[in-house]
Protein backbone atom coordinates (compact mmCIF):
# COMPACT_ATOMS: atom_id res chain seq x y z
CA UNK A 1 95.11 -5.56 3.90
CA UNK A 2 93.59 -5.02 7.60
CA UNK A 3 91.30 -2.22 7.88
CA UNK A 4 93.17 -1.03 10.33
CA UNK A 5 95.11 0.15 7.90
CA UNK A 6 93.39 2.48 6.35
CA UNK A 7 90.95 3.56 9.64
CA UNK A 8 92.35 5.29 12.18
CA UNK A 9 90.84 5.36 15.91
CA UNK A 10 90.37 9.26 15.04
CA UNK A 11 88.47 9.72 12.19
CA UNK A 12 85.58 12.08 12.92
CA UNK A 13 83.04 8.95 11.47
CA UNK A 14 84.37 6.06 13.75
CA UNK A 15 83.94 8.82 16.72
CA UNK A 16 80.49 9.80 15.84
CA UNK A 17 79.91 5.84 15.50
CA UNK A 18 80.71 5.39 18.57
CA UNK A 19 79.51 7.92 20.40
CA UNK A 20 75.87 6.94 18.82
CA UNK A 21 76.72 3.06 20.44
CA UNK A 22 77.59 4.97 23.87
CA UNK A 23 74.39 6.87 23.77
CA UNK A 24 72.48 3.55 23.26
CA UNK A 25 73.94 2.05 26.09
CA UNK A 26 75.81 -0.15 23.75
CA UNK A 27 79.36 -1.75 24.74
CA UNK A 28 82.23 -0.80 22.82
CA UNK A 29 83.66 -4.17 21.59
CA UNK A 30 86.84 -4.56 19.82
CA UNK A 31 84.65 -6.82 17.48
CA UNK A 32 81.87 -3.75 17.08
CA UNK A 33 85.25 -1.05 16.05
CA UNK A 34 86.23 -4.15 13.73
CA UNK A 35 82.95 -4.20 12.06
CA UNK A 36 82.53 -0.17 11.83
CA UNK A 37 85.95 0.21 10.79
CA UNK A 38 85.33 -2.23 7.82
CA UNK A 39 82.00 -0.69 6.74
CA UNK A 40 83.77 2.83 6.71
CA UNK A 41 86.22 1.33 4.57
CA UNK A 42 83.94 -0.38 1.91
CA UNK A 43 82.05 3.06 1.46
CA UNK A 44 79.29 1.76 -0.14
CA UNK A 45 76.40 -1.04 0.43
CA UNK A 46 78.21 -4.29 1.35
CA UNK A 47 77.02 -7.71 2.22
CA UNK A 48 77.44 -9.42 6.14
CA UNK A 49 79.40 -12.01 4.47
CA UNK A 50 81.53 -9.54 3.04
CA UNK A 51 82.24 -7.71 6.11
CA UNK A 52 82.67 -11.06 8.05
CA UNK A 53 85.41 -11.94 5.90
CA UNK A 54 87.16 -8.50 6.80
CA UNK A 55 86.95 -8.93 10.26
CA UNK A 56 87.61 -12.43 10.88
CA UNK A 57 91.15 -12.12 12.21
CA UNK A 58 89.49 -10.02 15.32
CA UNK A 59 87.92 -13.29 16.52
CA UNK A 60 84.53 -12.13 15.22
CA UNK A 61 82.06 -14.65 14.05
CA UNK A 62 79.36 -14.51 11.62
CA UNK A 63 76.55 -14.79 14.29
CA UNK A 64 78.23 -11.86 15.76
CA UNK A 65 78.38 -9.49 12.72
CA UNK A 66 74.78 -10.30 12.06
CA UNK A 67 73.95 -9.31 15.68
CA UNK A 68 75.99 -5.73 15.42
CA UNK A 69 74.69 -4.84 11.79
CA UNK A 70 70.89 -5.52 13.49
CA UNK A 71 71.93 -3.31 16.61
CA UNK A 72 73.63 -0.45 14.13
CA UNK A 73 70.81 -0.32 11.85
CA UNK A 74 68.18 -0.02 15.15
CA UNK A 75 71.04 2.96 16.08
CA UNK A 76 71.06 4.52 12.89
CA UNK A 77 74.52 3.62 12.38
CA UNK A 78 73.73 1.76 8.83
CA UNK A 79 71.24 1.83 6.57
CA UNK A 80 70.11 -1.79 4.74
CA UNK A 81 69.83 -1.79 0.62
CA UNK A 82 67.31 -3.93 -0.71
CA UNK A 83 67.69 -5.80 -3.44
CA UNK A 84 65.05 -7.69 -5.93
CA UNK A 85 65.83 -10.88 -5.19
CA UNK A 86 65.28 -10.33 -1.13
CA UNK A 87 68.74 -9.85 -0.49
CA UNK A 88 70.12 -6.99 1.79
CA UNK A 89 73.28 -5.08 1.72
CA UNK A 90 74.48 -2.42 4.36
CA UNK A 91 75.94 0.80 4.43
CA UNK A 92 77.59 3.03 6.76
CA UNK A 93 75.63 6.16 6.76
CA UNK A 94 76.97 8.19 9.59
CA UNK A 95 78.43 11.60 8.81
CA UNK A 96 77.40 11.15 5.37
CA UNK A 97 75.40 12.67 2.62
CA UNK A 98 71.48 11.12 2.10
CA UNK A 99 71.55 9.97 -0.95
CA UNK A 100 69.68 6.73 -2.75
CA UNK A 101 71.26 3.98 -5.58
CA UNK A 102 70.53 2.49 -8.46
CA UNK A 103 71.47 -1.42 -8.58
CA UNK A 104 71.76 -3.03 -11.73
CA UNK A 105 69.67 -6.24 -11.71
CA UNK A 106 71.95 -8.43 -13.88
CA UNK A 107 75.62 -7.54 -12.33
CA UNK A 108 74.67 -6.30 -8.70
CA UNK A 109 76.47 -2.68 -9.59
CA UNK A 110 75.14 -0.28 -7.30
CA UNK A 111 75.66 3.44 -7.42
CA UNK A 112 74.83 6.85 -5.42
CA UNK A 113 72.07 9.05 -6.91
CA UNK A 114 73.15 11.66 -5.11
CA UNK A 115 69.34 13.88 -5.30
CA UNK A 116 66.70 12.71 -3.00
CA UNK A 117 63.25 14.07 -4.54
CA UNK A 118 61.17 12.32 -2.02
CA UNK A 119 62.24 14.97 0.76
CA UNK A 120 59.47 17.11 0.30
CA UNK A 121 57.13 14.14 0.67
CA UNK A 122 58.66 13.37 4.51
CA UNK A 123 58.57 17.07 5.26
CA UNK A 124 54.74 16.75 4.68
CA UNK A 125 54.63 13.76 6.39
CA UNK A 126 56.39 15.47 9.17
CA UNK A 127 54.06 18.47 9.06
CA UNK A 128 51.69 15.75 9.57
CA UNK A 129 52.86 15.38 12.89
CA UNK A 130 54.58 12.16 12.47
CA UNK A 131 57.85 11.69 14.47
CA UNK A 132 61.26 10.15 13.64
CA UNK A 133 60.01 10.12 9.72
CA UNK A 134 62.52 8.14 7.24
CA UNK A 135 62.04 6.56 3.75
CA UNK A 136 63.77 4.25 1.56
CA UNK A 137 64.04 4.19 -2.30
CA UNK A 138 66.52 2.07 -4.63
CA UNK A 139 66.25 1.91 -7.89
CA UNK A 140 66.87 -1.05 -10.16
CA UNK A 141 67.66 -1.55 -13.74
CA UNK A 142 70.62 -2.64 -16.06
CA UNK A 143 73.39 -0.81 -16.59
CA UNK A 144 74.86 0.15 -19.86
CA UNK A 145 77.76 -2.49 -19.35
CA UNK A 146 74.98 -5.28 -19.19
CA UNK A 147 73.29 -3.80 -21.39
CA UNK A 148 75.63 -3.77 -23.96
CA UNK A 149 76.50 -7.46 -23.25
CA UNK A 150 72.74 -8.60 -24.01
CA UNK A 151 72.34 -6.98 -27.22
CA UNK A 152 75.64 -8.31 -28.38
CA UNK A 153 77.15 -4.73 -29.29
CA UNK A 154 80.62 -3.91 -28.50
């Protein structure tokens, strides 16, 4: 299935996508929609590889999705997921709720936490006088499914 498919040239988060690109003096490539259209899709942290193999059939190499993640997460556009063994996932973030995950350490599972307690601390910070303030926070464990498998209980 082609993600253009499923991602219309009118939903509100491709538009706001793209106008963020325009106001960074950023082209509009057909590669670029490609690549935002497939990380809308995904909705959720996804790996480069992941999304290269999405958008190959627009003539988009890997070089060239590595190069438009970097430029979207300088824009704001994603947001990179860290993981414990130094690995990084990405995820669209535009038009969306802030939220954080949890990422198992055993199966890769990640899911939304969906409260942020840490925004008090960057409104301080803020109040500080501190400009363009942001934070990051994953959490990592193993999930009940793992879990389960290690101890050997159904």
């Amino acid at each position: 299935m082609s993600t253009d498919d499923h991602i219309t040239e009118n939903d509100p988060r491709l538009d706001q996508a793209l106008a963020m690109l325009h106001q960074a003096r950023h082209r509009v490539t057909q590669p670029r929609v490609a690549i935002l259209k497939a990380l809308i899709e995904h909705e959720g942290p996804i790996k480069i590889e992941d999304i290269h193999q999405k958008v190959e059939a627009h003539n988009c190499d890997l070089a060239t999705v590595y190069r438009c993640i970097a430029a979207f997460e300088k824009i704001g556009i994603v947001r990179r997921c860290f993981f414990p063994d130094g690995s990084s996932l990405f995820e669209f973030v535009v038009g969306g709720e802030h939220h954080h995950h949890i990422i198992c350490t055993s199966c890769q599972k990640v899911e939304n936490l969906d409260v942020c307690v840490v925004a008090g601390l960057e409104r301080l910070v803020h109040d500080r006088g501190y400009s363009n303030v942001s934070h990051m926070l994953e959490f990592f464990g193993t999930c009940e499914d793992c879990s389960e498998d290690r101890s050997g209980n159904p």
